[in-house]
N, C-alpha and C. Protein backbone atom coordinates (compact mmCIF):
# COMPACT_ATOMS: atom_id res chain seq x y z
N UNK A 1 -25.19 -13.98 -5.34
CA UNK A 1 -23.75 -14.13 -5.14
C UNK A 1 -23.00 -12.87 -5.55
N UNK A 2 -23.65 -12.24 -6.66
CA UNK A 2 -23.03 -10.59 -7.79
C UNK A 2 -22.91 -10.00 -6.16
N UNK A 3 -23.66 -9.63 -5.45
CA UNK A 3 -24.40 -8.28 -4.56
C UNK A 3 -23.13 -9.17 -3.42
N UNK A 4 -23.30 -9.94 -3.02
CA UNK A 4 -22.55 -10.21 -1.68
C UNK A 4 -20.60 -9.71 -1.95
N UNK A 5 -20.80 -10.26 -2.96
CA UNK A 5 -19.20 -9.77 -3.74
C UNK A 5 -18.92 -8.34 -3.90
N UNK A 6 -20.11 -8.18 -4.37
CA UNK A 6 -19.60 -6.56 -4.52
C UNK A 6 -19.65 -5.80 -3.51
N UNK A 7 -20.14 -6.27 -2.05
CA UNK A 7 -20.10 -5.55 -1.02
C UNK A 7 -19.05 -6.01 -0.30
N UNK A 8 -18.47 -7.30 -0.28
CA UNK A 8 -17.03 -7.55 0.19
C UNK A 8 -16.35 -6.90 -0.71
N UNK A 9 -16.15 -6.92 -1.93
CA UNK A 9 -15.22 -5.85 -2.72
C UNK A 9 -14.69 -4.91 -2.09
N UNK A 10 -16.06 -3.85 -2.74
CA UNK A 10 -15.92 -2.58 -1.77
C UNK A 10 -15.20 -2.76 -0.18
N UNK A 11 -15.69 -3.52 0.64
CA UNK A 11 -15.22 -3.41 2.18
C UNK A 11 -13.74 -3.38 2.03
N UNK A 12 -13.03 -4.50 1.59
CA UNK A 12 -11.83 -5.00 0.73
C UNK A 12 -11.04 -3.67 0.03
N UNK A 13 -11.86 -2.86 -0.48
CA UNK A 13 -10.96 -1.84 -0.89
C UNK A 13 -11.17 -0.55 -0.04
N UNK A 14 -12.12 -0.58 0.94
CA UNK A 14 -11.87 0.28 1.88
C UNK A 14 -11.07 0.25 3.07
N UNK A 15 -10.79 -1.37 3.34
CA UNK A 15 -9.65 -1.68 3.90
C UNK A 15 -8.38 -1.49 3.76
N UNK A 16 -7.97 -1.19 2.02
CA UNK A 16 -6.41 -1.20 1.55
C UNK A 16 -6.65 -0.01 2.05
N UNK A 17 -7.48 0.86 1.57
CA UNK A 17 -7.77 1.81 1.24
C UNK A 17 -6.87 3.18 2.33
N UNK A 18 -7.68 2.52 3.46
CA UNK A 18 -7.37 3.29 4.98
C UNK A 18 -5.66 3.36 5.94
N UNK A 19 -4.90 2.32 5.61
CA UNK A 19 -3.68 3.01 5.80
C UNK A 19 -3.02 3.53 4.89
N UNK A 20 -3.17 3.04 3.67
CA UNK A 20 -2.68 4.11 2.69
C UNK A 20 -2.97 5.90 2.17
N UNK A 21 -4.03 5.62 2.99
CA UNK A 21 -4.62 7.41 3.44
C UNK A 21 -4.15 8.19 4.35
N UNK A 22 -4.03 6.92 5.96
CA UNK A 22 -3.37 7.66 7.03
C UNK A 22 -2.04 8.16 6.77
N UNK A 23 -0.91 7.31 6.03
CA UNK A 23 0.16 7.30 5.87
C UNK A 23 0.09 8.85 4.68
N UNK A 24 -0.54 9.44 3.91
CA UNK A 24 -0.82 10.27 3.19
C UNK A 24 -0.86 11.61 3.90
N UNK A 25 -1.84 11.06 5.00
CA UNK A 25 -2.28 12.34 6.22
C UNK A 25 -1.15 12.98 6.78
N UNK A 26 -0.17 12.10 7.14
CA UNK A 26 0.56 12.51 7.84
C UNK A 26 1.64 13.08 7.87
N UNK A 27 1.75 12.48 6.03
CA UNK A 27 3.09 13.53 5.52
C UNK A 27 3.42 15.04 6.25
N UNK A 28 2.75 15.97 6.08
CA UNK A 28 3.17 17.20 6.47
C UNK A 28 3.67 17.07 7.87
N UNK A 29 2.59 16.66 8.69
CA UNK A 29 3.87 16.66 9.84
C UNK A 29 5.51 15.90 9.72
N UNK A 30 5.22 14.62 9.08
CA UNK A 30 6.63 14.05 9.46
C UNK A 30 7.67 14.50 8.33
N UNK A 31 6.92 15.38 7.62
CA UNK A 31 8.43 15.97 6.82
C UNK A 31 8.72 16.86 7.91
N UNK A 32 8.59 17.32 8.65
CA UNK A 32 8.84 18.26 9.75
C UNK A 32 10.16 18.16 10.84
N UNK A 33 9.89 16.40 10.92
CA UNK A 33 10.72 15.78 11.74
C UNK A 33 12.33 16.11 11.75
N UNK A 34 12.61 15.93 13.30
CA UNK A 34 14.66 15.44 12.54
C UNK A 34 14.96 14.07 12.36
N UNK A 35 16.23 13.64 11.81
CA UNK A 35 16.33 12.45 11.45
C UNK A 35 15.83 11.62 12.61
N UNK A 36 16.45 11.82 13.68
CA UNK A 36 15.48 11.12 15.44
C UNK A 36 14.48 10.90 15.34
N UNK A 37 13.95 11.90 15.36
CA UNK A 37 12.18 11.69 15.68
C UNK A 37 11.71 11.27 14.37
N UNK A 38 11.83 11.40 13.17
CA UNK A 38 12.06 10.29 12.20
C UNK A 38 11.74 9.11 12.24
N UNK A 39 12.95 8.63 12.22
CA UNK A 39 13.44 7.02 12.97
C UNK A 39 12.09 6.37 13.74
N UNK A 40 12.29 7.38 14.78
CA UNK A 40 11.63 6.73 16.16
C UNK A 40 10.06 6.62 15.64
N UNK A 41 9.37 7.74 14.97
CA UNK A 41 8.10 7.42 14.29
C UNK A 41 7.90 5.82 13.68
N UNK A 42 8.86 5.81 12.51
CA UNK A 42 8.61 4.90 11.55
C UNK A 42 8.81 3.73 12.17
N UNK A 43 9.01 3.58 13.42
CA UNK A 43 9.28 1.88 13.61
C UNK A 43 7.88 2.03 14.38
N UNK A 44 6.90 2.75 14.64
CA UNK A 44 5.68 2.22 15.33
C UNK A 44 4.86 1.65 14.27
N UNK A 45 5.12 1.72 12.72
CA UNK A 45 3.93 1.19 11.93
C UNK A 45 3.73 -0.57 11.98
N UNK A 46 5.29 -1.06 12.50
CA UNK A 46 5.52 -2.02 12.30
C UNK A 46 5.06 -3.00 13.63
N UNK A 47 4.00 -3.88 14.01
CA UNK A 47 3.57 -4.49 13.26
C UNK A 47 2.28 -4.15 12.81
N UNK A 48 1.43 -2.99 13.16
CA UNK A 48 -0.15 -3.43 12.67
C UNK A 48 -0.40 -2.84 11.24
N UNK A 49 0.56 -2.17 10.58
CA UNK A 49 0.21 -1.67 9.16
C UNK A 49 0.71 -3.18 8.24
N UNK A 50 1.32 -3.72 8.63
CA UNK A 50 2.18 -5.26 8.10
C UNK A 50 0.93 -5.82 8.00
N UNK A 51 0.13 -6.15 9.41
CA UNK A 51 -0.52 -7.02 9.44
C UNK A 51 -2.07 -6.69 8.42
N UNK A 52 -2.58 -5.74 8.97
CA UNK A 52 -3.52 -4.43 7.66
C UNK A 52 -2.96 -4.62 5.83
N UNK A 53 -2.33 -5.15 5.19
CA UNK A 53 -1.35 -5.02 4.59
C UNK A 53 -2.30 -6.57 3.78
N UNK A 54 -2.88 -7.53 4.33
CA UNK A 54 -3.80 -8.63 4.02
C UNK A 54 -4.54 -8.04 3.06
N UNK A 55 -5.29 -7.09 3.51
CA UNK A 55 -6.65 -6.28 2.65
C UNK A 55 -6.39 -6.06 1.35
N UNK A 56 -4.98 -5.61 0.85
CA UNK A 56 -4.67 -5.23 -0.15
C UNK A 56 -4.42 -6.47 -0.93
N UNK A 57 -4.08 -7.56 -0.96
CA UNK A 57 -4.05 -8.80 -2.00
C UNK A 57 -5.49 -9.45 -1.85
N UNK A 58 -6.38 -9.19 -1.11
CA UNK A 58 -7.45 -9.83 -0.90
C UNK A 58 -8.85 -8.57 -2.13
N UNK A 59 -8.15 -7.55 -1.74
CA UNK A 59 -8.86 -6.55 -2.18
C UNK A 59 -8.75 -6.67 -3.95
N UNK A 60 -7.72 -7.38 -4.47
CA UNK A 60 -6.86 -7.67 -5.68
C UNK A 60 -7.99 -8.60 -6.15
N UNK A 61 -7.58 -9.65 -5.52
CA UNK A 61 -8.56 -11.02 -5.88
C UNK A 61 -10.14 -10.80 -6.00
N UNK A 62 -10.77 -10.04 -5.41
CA UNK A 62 -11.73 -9.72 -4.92
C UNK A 62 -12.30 -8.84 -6.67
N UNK A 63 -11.67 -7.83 -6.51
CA UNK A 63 -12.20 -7.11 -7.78
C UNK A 63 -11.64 -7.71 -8.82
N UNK A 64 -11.01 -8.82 -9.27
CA UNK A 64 -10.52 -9.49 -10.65
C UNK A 64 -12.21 -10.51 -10.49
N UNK A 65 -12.34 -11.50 -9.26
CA UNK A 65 -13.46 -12.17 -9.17
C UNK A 65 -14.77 -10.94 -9.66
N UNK A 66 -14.39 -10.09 -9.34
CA UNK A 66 -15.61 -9.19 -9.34
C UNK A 66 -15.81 -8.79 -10.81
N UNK A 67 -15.29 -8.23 -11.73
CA UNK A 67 -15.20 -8.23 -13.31
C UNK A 67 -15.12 -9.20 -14.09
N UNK A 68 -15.14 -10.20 -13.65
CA UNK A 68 -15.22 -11.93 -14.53
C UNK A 68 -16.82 -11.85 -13.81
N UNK A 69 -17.47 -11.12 -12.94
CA UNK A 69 -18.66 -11.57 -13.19
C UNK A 69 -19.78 -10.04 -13.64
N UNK A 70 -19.13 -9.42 -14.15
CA UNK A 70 -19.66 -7.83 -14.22
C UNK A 70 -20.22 -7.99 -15.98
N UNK A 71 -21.22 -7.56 -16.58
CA UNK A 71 -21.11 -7.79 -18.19
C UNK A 71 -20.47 -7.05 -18.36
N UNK A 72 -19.71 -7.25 -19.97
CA UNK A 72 -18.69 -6.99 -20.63
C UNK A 72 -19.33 -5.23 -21.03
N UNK A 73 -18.50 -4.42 -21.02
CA UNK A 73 -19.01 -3.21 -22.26
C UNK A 73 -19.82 -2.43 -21.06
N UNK A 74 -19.95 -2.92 -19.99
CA UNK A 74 -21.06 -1.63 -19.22
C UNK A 74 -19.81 -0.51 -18.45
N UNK A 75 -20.77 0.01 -17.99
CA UNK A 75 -20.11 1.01 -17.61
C UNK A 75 -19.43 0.57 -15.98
N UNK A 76 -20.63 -0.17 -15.16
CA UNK A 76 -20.05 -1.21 -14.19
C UNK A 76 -19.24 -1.76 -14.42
N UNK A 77 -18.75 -2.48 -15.44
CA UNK A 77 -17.13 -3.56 -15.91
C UNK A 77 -16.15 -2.25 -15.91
N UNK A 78 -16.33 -1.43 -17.09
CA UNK A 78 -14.93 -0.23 -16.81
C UNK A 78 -14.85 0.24 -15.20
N UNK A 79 -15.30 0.62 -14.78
CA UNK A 79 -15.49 1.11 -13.58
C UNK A 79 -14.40 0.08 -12.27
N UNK A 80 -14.97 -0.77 -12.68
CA UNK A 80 -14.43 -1.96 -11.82
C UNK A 80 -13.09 -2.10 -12.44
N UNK A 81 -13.02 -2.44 -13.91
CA UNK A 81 -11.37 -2.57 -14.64
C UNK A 81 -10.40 -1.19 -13.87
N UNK A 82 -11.50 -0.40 -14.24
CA UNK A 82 -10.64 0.85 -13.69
C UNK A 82 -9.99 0.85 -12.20
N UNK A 83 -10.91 0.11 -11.04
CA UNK A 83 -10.15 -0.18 -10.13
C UNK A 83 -9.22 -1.15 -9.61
N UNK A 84 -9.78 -2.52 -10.71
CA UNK A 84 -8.64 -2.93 -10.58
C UNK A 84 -7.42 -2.56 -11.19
N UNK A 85 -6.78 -1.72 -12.07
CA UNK A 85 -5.93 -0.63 -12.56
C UNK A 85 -4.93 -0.36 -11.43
N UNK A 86 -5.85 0.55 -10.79
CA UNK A 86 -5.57 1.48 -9.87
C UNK A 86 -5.01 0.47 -8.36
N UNK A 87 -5.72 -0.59 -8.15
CA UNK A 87 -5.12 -1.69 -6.95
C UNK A 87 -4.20 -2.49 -7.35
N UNK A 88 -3.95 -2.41 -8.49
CA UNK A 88 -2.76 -3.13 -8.83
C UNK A 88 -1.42 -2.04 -9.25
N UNK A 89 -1.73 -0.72 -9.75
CA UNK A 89 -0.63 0.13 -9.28
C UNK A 89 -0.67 0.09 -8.34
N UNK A 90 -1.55 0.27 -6.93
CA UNK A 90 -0.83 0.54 -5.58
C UNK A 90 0.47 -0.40 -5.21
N UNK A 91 0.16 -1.46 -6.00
CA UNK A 91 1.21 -2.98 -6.02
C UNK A 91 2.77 -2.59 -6.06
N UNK A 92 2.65 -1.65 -7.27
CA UNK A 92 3.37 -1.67 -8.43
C UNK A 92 4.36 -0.42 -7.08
N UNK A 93 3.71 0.37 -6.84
CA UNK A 93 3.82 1.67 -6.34
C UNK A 93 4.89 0.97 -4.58
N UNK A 94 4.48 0.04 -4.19
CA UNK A 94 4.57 0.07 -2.50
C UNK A 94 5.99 -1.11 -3.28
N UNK A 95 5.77 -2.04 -4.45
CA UNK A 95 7.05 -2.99 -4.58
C UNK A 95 8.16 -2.32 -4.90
N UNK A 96 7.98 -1.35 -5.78
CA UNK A 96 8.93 -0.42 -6.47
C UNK A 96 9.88 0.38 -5.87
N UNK A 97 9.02 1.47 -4.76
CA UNK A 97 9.28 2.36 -4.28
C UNK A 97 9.24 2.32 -2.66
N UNK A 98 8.75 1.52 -2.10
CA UNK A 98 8.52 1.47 -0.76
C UNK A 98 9.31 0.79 0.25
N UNK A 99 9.17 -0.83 -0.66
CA UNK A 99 9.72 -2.10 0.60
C UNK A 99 10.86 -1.81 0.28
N UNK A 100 11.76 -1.95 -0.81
CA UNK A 100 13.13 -1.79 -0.11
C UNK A 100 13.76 -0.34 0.86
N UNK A 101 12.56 0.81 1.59
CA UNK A 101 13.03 1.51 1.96
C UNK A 101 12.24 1.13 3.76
N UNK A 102 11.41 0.31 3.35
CA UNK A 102 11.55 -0.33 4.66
C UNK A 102 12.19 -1.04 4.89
N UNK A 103 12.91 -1.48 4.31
CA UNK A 103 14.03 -2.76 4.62
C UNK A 103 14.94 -1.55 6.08
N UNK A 104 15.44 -0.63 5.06
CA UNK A 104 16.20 0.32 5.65
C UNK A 104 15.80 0.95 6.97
N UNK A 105 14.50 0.81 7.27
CA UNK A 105 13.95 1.74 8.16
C UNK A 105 14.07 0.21 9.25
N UNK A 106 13.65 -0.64 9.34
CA UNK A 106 13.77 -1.73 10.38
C UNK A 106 14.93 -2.40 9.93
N UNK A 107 15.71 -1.97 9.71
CA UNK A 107 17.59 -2.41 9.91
C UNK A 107 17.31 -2.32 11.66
N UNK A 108 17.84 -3.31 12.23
CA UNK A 108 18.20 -3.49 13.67
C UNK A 108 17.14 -3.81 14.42
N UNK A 109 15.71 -3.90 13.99
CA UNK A 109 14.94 -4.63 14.94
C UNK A 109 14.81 -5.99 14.86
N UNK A 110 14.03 -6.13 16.18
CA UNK A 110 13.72 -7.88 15.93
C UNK A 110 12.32 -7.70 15.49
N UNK A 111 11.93 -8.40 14.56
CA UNK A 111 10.90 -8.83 13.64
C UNK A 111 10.26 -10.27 13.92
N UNK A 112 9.37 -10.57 14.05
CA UNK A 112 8.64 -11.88 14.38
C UNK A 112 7.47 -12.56 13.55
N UNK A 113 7.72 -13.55 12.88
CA UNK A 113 6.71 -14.40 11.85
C UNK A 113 6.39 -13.63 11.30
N UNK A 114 5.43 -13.53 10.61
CA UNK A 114 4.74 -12.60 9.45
C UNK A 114 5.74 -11.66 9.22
N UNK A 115 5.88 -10.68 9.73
CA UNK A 115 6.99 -9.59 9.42
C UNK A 115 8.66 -10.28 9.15
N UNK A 116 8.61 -10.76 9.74
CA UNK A 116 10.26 -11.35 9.85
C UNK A 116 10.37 -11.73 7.82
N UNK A 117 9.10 -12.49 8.11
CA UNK A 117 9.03 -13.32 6.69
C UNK A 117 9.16 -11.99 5.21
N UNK A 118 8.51 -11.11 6.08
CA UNK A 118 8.01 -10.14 4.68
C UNK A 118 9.28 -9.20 4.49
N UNK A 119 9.89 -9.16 5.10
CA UNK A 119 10.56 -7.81 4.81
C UNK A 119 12.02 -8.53 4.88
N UNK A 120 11.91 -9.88 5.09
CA UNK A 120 13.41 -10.54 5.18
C UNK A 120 14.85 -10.00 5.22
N UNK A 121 14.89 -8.99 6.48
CA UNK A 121 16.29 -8.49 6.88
C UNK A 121 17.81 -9.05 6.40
N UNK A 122 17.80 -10.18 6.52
CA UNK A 122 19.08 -10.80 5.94
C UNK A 122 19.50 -10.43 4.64
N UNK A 123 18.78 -10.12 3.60
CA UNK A 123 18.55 -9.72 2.06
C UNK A 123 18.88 -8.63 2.02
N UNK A 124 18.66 -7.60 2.90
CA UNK A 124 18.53 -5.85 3.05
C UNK A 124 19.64 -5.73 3.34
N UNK A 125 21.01 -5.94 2.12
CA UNK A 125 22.44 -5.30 1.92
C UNK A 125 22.42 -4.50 1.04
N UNK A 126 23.67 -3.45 1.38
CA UNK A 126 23.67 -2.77 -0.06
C UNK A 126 25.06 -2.95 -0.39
N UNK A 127 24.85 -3.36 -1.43
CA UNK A 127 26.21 -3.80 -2.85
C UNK A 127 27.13 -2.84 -2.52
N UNK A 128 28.13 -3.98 -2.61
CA UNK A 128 29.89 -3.19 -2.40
C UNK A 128 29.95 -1.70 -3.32
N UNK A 129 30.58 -0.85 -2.66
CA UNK A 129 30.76 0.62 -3.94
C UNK A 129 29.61 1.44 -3.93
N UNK A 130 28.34 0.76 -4.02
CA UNK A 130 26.89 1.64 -3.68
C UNK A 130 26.59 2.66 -3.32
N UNK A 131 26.41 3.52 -3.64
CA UNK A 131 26.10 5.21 -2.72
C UNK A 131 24.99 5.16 -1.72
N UNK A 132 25.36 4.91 -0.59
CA UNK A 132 23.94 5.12 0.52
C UNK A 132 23.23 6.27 0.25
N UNK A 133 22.11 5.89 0.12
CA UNK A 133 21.11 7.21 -0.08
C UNK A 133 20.63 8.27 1.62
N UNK A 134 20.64 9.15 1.27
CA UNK A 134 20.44 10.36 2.50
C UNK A 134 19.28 10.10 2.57
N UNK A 135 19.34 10.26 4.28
CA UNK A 135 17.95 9.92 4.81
C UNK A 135 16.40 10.47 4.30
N UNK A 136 16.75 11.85 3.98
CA UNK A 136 15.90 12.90 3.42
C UNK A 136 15.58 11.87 1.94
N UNK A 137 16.37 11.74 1.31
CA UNK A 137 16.25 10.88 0.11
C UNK A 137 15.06 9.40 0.54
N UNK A 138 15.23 8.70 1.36
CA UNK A 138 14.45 7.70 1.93
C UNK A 138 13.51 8.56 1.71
N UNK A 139 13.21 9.57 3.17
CA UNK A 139 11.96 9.54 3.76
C UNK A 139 11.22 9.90 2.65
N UNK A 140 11.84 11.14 1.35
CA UNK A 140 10.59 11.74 0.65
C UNK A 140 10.03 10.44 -0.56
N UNK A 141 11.26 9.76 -0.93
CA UNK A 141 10.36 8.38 -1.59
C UNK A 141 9.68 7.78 -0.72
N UNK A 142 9.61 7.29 0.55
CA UNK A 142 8.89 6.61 1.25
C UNK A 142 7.40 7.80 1.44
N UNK A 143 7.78 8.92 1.75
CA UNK A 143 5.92 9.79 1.76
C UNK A 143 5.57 9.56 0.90
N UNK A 144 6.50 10.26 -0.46
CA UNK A 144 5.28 10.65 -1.35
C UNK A 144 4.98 9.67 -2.23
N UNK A 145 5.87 8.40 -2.08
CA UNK A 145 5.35 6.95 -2.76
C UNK A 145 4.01 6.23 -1.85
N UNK A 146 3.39 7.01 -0.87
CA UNK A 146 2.77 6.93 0.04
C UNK A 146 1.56 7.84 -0.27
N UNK A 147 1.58 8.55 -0.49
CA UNK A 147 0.69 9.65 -1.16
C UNK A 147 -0.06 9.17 -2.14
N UNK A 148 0.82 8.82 -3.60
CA UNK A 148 0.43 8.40 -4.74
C UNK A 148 -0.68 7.24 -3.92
N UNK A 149 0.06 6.16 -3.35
CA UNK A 149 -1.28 5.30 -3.24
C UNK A 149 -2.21 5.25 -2.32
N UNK A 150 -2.16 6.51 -1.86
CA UNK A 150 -3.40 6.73 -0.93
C UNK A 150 -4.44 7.29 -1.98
N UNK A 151 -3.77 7.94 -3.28
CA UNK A 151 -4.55 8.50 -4.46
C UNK A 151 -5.38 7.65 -5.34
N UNK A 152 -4.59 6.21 -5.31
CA UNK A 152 -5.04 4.91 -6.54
C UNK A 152 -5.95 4.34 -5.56
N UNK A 153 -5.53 4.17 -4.18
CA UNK A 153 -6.54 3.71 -3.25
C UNK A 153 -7.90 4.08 -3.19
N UNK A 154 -8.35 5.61 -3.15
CA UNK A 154 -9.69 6.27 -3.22
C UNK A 154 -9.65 6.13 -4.64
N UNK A 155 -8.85 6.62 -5.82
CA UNK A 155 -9.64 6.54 -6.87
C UNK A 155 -10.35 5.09 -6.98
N UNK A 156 -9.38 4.07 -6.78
CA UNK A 156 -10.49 2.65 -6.77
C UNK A 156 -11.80 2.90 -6.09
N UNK A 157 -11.46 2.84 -4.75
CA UNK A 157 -12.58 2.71 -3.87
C UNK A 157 -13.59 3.65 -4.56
N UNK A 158 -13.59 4.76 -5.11
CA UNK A 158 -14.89 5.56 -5.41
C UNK A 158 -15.54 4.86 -6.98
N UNK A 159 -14.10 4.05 -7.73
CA UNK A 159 -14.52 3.60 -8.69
C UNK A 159 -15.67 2.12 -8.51
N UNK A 160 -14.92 1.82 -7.77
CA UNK A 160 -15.60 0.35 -6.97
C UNK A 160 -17.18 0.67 -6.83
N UNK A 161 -16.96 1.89 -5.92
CA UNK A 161 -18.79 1.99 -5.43
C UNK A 161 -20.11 2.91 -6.57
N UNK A 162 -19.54 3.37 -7.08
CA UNK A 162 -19.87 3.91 -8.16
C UNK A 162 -20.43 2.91 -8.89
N UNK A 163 -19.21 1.63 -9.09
CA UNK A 163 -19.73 0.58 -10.52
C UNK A 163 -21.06 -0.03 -9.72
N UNK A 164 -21.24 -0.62 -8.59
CA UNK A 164 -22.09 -1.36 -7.67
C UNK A 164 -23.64 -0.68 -7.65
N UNK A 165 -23.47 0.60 -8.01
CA UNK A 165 -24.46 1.83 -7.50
C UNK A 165 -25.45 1.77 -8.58
């Protein structure tokens, strides 16, 4: 049961793993962008990075199940603690810094089930008096809060396969 887990694990965190890399990749070009071509980029992630977006709470559960069965004190248990660390900042990283700047980025589309649900448009006001933040302001929290967890992403994942090894 150890071996089957730890190879869904791993899969599980090579799953979070992979759009939070692409989205990493691509920074340099789309800091490049104008606000247009901008825009017009960021609404193609929506829906299959949403839907990709599963892996990462599954990937959660997965390595907590996975260190409740790892012995205590080895170097396999840190290894694994260590990634779960690191998958639960990505958490910390995409709640903090990310969704409410997607809220902003799909202002005006139509959204359907799953998405509609997640990013709940109706909610995405900003408070009377508020300083709207400049777009440039969005986009570079949205990359490089994008970056960071393409960073916690591989450090897990290498921590993950390492502990298994």
């Amino acid at each position: 049961m150890r071996a089957g887990l730890q190879v869904m694990t791993v899969v599980l965190a090579a799953l979070a793993m992979v759009p939070a890399v692409a989205h990493g990749l691509e920074l340099p070009g789309k800091m490049r962008l104008t606000k247009d071509l901008y825009f017009a980029v960021q609404r193609i992630y929506y829906p299959g990075f949403t839907i990709a977006g599963i892996s990462e709470p599954a990937s959660l559960i997965s390595t907590i199940l996975l260190l409740f069965l790892t012995p205590g004190g080895t170097a396999a248990f840190w290894l694994t603690f260590a990634a779960l660390i690191g998958l639960t900042a990505m958490q910390v990283v995409y709640w903090v810094f990310i969704h409410a700047v997607n809220r902003v980025w799909l202002r005006g589309e139509t959204l359907h089930s799953v998405g509609a649900g997640f990013f709940d448009l109706r909610r995405a006001r900003t408070r009377p008096g508020a300083r709207v933040p400049e777009w440039t302001d969005l986009r570079n929290r949205w990359e490089y809060a994008h970056v960071a967890r393409a960073g916690l992403a591989a450090a897990s994942f290498v921590a993950l396969v390492i502990a298994i090894s």
